[in-house]
C-alpha atoms as a PDB file:
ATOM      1  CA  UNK A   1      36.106  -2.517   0.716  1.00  0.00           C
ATOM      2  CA  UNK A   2      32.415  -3.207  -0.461  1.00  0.00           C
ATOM      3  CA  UNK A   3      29.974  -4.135   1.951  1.00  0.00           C
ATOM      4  CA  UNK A   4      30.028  -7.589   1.045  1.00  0.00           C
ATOM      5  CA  UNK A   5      33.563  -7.936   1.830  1.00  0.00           C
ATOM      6  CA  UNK A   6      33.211  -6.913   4.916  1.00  0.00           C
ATOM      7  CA  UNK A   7      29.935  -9.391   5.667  1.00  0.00           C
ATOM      8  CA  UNK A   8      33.053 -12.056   5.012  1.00  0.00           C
ATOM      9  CA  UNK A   9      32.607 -15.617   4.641  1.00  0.00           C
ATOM     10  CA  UNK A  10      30.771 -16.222   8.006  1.00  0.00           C
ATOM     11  CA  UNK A  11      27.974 -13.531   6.735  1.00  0.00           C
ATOM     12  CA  UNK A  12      27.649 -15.439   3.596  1.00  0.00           C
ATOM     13  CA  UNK A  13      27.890 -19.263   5.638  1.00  0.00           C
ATOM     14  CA  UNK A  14      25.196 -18.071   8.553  1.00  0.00           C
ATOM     15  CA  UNK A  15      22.800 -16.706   4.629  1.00  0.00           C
ATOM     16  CA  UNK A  16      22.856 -20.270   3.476  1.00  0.00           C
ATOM     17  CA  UNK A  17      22.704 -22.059   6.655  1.00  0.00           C
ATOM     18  CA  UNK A  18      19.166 -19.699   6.867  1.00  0.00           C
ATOM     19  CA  UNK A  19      18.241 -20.114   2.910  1.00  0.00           C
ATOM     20  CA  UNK A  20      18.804 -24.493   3.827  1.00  0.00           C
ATOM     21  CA  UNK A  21      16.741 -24.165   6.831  1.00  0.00           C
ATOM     22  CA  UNK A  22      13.962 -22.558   5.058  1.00  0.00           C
ATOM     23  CA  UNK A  23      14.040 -24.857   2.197  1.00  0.00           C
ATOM     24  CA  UNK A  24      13.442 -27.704   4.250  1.00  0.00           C
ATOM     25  CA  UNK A  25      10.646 -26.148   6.201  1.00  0.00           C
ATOM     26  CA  UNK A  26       8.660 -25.364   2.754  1.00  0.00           C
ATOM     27  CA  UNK A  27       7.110 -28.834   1.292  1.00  0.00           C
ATOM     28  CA  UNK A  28       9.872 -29.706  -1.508  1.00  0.00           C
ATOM     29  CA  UNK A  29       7.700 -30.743  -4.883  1.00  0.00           C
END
């Protein structure tokens, strides 16, 4: 089992609600 199978799919949901967050904080050219 690699590590990122053990993060599972709420790991990888909770990374992109925090990568969309920070996107719309930075000004968006």
């Amino acid at each position: 089992m690699t590590p990122r199978d053990a993060a599972g799919p709420h790991a990888v949901a909770a990374l992109s609600a925090a990568a969309a967050e920070r996107a719309r904080m930075q000004p968006s050219a």
